[in-house]
PDB file of N, CA and C in Angstrom:
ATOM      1  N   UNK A   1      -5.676  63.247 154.677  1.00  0.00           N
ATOM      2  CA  UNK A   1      -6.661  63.506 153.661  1.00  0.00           C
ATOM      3  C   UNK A   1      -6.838  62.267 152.804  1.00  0.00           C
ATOM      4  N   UNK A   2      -8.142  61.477 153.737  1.00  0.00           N
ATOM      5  CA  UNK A   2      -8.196  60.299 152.069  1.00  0.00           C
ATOM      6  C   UNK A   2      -8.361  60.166 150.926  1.00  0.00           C
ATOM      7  N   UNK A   3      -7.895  59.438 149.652  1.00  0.00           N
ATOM      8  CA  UNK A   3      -8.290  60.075 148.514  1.00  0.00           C
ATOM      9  C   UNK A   3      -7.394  60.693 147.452  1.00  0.00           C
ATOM     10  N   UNK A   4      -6.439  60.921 148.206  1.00  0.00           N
ATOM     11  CA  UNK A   4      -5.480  62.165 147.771  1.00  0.00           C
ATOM     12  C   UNK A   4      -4.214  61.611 147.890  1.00  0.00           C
ATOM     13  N   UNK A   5      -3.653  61.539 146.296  1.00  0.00           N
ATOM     14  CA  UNK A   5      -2.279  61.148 146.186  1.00  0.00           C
ATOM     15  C   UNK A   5      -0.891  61.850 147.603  1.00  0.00           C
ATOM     16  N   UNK A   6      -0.045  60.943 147.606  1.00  0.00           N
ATOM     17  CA  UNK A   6       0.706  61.465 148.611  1.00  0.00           C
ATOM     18  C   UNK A   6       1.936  62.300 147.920  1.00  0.00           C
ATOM     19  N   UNK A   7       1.610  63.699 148.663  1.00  0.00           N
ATOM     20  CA  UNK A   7       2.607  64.523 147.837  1.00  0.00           C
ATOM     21  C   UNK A   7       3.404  65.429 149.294  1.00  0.00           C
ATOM     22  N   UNK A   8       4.171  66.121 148.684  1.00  0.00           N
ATOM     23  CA  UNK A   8       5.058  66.987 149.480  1.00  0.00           C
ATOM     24  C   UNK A   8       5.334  68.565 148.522  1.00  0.00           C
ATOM     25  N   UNK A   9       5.468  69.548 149.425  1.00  0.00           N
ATOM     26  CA  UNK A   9       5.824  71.050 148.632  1.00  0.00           C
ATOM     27  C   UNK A   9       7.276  71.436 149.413  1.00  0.00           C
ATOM     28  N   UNK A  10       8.098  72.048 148.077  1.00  0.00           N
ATOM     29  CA  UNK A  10       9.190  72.602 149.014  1.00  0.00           C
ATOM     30  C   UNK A  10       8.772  74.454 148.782  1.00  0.00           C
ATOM     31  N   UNK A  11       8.579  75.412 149.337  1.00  0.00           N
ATOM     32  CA  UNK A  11       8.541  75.955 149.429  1.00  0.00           C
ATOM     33  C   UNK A  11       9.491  76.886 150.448  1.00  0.00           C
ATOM     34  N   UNK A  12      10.008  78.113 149.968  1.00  0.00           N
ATOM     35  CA  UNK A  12      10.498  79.254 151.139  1.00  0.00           C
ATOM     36  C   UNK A  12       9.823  79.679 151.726  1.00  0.00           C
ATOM     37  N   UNK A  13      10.716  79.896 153.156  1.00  0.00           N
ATOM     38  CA  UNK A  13      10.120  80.608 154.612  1.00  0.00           C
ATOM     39  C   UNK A  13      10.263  81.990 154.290  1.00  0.00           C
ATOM     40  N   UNK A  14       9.494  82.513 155.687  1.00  0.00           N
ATOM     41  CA  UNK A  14      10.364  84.007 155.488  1.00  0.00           C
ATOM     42  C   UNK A  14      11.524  84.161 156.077  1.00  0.00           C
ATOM     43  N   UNK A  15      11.996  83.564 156.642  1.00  0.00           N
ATOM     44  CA  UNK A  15      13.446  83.840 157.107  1.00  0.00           C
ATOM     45  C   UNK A  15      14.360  83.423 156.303  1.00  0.00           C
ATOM     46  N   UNK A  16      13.882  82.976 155.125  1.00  0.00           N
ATOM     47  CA  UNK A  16      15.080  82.642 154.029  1.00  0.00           C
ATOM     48  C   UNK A  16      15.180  81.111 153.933  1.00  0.00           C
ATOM     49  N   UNK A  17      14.696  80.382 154.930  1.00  0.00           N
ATOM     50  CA  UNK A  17      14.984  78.568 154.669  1.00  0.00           C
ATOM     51  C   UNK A  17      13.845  78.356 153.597  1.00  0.00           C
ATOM     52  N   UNK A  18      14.554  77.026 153.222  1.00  0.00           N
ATOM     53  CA  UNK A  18      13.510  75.907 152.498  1.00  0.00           C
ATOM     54  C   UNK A  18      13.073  75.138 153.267  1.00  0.00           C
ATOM     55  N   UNK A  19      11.689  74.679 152.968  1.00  0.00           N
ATOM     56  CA  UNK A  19      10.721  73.843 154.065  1.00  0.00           C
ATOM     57  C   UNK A  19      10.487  73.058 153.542  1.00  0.00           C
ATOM     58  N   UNK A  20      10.280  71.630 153.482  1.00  0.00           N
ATOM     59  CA  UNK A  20       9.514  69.996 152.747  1.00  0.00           C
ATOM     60  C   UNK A  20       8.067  70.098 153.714  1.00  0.00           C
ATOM     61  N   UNK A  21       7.181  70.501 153.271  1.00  0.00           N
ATOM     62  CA  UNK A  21       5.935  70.570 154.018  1.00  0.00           C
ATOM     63  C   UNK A  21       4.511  69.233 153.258  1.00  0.00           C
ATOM     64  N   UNK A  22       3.742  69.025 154.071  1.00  0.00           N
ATOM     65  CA  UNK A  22       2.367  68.129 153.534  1.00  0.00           C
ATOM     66  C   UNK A  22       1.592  69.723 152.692  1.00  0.00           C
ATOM     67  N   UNK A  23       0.538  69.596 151.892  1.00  0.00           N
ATOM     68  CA  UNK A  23       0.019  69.956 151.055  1.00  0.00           C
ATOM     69  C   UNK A  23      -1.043  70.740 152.120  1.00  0.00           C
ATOM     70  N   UNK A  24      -1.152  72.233 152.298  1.00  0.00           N
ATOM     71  CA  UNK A  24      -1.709  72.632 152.931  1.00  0.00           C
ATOM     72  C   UNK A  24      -1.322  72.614 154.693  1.00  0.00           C
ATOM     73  N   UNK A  25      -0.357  72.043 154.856  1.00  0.00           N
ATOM     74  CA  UNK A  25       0.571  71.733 156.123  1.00  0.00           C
ATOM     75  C   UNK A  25       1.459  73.227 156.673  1.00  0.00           C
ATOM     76  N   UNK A  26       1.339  73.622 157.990  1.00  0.00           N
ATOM     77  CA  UNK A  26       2.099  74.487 158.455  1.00  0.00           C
ATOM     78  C   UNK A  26       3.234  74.047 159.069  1.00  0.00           C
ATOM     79  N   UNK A  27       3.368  72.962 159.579  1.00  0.00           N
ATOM     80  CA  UNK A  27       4.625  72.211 160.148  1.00  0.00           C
ATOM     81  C   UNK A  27       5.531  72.058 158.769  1.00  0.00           C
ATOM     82  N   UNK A  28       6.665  71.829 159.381  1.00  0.00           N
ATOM     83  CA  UNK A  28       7.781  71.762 158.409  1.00  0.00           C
ATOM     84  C   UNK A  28       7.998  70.439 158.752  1.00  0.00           C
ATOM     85  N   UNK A  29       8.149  69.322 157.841  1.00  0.00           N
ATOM     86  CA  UNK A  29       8.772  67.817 157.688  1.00  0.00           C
ATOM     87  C   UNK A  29      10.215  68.257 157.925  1.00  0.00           C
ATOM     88  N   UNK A  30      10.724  69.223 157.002  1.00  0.00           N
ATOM     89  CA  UNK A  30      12.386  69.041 156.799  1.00  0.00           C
ATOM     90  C   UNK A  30      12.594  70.571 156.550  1.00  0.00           C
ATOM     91  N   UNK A  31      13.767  70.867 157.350  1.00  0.00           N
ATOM     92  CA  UNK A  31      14.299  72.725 156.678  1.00  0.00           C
ATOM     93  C   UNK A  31      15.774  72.474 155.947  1.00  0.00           C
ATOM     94  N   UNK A  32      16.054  73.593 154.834  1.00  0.00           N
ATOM     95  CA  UNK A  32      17.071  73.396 154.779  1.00  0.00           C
ATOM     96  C   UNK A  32      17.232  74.687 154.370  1.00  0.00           C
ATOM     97  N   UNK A  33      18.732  74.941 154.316  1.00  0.00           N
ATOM     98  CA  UNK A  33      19.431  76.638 154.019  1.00  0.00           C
ATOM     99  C   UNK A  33      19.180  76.491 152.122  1.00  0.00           C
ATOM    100  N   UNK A  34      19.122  75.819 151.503  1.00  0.00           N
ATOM    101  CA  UNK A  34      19.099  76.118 150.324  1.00  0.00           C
ATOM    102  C   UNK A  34      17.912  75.389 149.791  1.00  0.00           C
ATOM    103  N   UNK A  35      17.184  75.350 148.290  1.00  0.00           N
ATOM    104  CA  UNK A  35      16.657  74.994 147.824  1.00  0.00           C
ATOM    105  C   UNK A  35      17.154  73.616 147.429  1.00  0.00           C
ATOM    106  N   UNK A  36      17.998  73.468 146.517  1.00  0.00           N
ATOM    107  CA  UNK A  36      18.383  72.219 145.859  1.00  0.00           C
ATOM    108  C   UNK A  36      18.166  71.072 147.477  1.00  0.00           C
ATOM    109  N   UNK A  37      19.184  71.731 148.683  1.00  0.00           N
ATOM    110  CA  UNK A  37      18.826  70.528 149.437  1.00  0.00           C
ATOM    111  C   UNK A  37      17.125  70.124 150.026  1.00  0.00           C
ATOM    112  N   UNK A  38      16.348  70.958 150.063  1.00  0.00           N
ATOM    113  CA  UNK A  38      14.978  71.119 150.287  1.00  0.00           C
ATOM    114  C   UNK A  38      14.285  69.893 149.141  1.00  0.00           C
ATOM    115  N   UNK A  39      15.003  70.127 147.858  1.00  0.00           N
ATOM    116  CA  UNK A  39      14.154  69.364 147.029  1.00  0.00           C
ATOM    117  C   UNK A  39      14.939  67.812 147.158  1.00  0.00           C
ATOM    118  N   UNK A  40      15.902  67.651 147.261  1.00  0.00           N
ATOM    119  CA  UNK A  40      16.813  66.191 147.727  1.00  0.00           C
ATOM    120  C   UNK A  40      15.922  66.055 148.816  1.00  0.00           C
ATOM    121  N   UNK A  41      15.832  66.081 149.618  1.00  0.00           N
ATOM    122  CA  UNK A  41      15.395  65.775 151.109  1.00  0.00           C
ATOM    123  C   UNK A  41      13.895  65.091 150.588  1.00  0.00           C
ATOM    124  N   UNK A  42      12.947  66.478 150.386  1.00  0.00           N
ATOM    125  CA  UNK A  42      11.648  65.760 149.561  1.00  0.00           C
ATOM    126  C   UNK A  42      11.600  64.652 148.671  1.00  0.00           C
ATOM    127  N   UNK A  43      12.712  64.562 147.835  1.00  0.00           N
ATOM    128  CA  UNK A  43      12.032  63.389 146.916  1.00  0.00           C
ATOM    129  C   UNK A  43      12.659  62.303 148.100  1.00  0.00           C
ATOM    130  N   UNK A  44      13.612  62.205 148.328  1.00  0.00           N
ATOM    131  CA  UNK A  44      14.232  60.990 149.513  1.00  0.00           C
ATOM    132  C   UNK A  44      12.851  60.744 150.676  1.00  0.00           C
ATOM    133  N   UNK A  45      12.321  61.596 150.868  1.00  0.00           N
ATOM    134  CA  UNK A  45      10.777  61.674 151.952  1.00  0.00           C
ATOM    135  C   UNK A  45       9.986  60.729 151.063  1.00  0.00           C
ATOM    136  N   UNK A  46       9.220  61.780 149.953  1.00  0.00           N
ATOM    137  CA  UNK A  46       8.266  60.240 149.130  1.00  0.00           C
ATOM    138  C   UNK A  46       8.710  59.343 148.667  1.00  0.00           C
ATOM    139  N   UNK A  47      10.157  59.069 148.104  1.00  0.00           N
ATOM    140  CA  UNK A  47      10.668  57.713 147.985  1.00  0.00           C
ATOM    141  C   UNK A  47      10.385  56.664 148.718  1.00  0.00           C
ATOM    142  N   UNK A  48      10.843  56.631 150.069  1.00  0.00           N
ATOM    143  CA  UNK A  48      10.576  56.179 151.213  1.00  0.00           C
ATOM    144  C   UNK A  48       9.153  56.015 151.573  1.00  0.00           C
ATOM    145  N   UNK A  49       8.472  57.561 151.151  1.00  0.00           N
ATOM    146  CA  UNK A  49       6.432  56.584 151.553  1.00  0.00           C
ATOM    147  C   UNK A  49       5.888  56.151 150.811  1.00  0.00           C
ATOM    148  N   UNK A  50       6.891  55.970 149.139  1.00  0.00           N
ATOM    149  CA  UNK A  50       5.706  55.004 148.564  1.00  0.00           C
ATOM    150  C   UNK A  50       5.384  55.827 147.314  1.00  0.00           C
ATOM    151  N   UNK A  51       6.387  56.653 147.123  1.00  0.00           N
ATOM    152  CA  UNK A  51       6.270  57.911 145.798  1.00  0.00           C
ATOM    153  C   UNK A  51       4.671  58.394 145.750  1.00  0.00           C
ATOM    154  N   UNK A  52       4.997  59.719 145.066  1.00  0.00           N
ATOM    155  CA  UNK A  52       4.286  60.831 144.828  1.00  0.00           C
ATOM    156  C   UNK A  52       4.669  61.927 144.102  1.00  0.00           C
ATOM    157  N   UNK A  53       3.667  62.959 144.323  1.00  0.00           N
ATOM    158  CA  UNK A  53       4.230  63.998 143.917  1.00  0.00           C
ATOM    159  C   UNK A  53       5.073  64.803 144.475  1.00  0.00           C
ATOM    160  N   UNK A  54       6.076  65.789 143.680  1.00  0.00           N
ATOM    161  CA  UNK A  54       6.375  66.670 144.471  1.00  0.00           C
ATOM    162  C   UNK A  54       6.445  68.422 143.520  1.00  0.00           C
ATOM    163  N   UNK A  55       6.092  69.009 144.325  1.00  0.00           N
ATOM    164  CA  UNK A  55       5.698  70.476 143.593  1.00  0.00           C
ATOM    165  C   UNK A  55       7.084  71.610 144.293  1.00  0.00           C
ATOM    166  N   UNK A  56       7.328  71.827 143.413  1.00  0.00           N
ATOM    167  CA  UNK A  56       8.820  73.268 144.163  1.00  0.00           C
ATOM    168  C   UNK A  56       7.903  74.746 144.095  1.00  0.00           C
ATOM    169  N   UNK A  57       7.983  75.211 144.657  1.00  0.00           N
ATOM    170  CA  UNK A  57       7.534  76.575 144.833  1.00  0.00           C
ATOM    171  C   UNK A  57       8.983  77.728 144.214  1.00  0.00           C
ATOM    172  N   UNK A  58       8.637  78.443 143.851  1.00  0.00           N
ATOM    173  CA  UNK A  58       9.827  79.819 143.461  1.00  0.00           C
ATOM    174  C   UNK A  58       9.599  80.114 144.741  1.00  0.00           C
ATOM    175  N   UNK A  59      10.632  81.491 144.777  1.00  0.00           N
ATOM    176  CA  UNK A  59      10.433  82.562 145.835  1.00  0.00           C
ATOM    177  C   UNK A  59       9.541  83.574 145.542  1.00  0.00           C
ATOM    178  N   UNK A  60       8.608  83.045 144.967  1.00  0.00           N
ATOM    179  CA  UNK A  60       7.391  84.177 144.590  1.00  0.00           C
ATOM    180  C   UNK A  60       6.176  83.504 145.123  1.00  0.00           C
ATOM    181  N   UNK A  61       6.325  81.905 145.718  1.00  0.00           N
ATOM    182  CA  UNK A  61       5.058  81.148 146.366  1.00  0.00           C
ATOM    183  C   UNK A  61       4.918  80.348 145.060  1.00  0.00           C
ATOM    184  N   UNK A  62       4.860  80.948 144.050  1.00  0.00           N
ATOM    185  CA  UNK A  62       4.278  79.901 142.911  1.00  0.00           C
ATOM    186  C   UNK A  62       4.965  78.642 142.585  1.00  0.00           C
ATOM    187  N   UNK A  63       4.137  77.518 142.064  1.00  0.00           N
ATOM    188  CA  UNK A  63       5.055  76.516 141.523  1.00  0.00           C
ATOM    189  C   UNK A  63       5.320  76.941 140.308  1.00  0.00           C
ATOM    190  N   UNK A  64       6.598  75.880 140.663  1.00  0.00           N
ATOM    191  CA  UNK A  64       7.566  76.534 138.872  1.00  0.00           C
ATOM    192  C   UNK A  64       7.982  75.253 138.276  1.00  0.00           C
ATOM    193  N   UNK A  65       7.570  73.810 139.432  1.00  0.00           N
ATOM    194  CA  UNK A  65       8.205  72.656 139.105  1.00  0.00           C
ATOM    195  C   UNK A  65       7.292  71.588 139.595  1.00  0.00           C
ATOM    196  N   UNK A  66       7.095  70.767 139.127  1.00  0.00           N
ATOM    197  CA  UNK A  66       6.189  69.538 139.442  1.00  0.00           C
ATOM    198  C   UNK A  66       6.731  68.028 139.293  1.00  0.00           C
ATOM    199  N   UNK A  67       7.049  67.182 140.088  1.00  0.00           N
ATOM    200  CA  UNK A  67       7.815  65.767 139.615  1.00  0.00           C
ATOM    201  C   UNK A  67       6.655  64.536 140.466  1.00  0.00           C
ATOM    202  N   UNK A  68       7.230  63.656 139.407  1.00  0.00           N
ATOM    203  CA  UNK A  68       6.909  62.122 139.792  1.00  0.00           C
ATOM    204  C   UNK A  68       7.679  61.564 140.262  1.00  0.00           C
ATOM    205  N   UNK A  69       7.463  61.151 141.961  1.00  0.00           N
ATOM    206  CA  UNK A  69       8.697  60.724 142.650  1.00  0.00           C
ATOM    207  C   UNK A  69       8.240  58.931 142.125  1.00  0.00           C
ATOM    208  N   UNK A  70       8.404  58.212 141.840  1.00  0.00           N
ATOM    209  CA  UNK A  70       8.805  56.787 141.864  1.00  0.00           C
ATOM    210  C   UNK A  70       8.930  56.225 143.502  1.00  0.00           C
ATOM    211  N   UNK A  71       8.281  55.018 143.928  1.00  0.00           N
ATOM    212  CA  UNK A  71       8.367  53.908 145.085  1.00  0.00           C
ATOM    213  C   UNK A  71       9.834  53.816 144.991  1.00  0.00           C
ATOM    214  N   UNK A  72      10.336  53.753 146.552  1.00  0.00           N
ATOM    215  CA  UNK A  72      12.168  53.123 146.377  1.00  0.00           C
ATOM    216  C   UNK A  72      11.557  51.566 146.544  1.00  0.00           C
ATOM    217  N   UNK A  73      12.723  50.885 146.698  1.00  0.00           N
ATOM    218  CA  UNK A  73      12.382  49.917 146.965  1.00  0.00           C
ATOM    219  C   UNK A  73      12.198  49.172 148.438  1.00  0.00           C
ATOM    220  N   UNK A  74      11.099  48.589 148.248  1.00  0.00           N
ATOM    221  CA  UNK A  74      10.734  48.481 149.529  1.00  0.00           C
ATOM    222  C   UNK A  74      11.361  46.525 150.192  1.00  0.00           C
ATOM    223  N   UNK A  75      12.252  46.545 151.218  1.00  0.00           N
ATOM    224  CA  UNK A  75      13.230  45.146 151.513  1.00  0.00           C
ATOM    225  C   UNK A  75      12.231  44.283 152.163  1.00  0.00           C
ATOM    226  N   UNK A  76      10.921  44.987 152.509  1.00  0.00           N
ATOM    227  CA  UNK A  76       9.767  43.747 152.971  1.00  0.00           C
ATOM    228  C   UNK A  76       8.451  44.069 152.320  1.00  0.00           C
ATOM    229  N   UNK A  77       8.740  43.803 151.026  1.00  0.00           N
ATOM    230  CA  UNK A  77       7.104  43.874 150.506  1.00  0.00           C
ATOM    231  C   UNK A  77       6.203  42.938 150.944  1.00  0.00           C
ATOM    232  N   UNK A  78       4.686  43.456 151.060  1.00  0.00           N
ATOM    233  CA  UNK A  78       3.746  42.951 151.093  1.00  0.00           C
ATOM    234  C   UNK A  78       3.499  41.494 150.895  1.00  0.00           C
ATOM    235  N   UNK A  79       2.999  40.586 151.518  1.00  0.00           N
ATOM    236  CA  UNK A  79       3.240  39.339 150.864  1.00  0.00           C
ATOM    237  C   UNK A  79       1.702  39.215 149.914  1.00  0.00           C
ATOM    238  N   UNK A  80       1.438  38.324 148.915  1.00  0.00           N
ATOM    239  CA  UNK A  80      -0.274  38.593 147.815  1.00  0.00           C
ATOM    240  C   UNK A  80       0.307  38.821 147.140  1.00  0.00           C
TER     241      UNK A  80
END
């Protein structure tokens, strides 16, 4: 989607996992058995592409949490 900041959602499955999904995405990037690791995993994901957002979902679907992931650092920046 061009245009559109790069973000990630952790949201619950129905089988009980946490998912790191793209924004409107049915594939799962990353599963995990708990939340807390769902949201580690995500920010370590946009770190790595260059920061974004990231939105947590409750177990009700809704967001309950919204963050500014920060760029990690990148060992071959751009040269300009």
């Amino acid at each position: 989607m061009a245009g559109q900041a790069n973000s990630r959602d952790v949201v619950q499955r129905s089988d009980g996992s946490w998912a790191v999904t793209r924004p409107g995405g049915q594939r799962a990037l990353f599963t995990a058995s708990t939340q807390a690791e769902a949201v580690q995993r995500a920010g370590e994901l946009l770190q790595r592409d260059g920061g974004g957002e990231l939105r947590i979902h409750g177990v009700d679907g809704q967001v309950r949490d919204q963050r500014t992931i920060a760029p990690g650092n990148d060992p071959v920046p751009p040269k300009g």
